[in-house]
Protein backbone atom coordinates (compact mmCIF):
# COMPACT_ATOMS: atom_id res chain seq x y z
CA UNK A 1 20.99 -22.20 29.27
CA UNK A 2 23.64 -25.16 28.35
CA UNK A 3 24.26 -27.73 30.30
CA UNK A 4 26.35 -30.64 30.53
CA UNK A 5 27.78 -33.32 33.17
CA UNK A 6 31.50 -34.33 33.03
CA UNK A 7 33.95 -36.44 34.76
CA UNK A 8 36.78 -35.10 36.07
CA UNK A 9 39.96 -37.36 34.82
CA UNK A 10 42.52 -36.04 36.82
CA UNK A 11 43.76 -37.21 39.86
CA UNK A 12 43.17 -34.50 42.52
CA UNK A 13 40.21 -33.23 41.35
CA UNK A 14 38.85 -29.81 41.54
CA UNK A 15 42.05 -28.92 44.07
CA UNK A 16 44.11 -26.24 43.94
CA UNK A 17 45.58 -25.30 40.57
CA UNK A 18 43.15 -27.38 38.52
CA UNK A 19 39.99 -24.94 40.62
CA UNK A 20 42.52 -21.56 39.70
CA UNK A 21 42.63 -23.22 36.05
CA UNK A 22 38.76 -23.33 36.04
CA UNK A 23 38.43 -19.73 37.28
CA UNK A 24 40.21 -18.20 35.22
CA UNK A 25 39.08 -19.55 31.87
CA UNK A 26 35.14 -19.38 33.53
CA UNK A 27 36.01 -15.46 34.34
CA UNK A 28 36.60 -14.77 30.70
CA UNK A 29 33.12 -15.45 29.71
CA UNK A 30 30.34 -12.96 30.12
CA UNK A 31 27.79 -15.84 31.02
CA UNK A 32 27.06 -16.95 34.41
CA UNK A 33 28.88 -20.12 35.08
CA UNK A 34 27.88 -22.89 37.41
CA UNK A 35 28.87 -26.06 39.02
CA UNK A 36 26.72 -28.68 40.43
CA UNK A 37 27.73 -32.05 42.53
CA UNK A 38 25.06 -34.43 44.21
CA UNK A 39 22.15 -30.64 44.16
CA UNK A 40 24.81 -28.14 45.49
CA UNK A 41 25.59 -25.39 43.01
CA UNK A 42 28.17 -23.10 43.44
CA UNK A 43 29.46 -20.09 40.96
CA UNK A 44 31.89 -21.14 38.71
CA UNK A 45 33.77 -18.15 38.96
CA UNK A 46 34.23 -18.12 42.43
CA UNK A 47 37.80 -20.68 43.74
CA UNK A 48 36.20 -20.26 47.30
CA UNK A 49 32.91 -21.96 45.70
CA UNK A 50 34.57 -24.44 43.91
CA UNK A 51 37.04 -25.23 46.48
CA UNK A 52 34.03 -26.22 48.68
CA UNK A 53 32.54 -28.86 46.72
CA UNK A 54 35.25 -31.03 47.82
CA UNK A 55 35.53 -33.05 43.94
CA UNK A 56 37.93 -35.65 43.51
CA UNK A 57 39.40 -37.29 40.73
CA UNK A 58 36.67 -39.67 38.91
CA UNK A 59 33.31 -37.65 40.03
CA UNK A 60 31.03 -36.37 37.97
CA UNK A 61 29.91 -32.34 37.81
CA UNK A 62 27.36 -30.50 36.09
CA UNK A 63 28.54 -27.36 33.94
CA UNK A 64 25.94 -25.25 33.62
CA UNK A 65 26.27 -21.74 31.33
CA UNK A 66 23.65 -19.02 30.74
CA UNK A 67 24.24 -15.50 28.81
CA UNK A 68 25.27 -14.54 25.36
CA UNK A 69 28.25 -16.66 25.26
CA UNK A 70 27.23 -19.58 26.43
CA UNK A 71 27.60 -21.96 24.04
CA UNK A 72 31.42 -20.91 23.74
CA UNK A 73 31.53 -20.83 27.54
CA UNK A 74 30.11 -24.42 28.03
CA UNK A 75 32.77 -26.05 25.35
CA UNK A 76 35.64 -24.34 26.63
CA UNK A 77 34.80 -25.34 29.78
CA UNK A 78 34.18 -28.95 29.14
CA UNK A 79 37.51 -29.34 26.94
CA UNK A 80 39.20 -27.78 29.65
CA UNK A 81 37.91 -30.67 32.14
CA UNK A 82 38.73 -33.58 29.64
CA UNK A 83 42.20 -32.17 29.06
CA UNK A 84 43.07 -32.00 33.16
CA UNK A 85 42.73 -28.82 33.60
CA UNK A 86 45.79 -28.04 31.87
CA UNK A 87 45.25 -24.81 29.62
């Protein structure tokens, strides 16, 4: 399992298109994907799930990736969250 914690440097968060951004890069990965804010964990693959963590802009989330692409999961991921969620 990889694992890292990030801060989110955009300005809404993990809102609307920047949580469909997420989903569909997480969704191309065979590894099970995770998010984590203050012990809740929800499945990175799921908008619903990610949607209900409520993160704003400046907050800090755990990635978490486990399967045989993780590794590639886990940086995609991150440089996804560091660019804004822009693809």
């Amino acid at each position: 399992m990889k694992e890292i914690t990030v801060k989110l440097l955009n300005e809404d968060g993990l809102h609307g298109r920047a949580a469909a951004n997420f989903v569909k890069e997480a969704s191309k990965f065979q590894s099970d994907v995770k998010l984590v804010l203050d012990e809740v964990t929800v499945n990175g693959k799921s908008i619903i799930g990610i949607m209900s963590l409520g993160v704003f802009g400046g907050e800090e989330i755990t990635l978490k990736t486990e399967g045989e692409d993780e590794e590639e999961a886990i940086n995609t991921l991150k440089k996804l969250v560091t660019n804004k969620f822009e693809d």
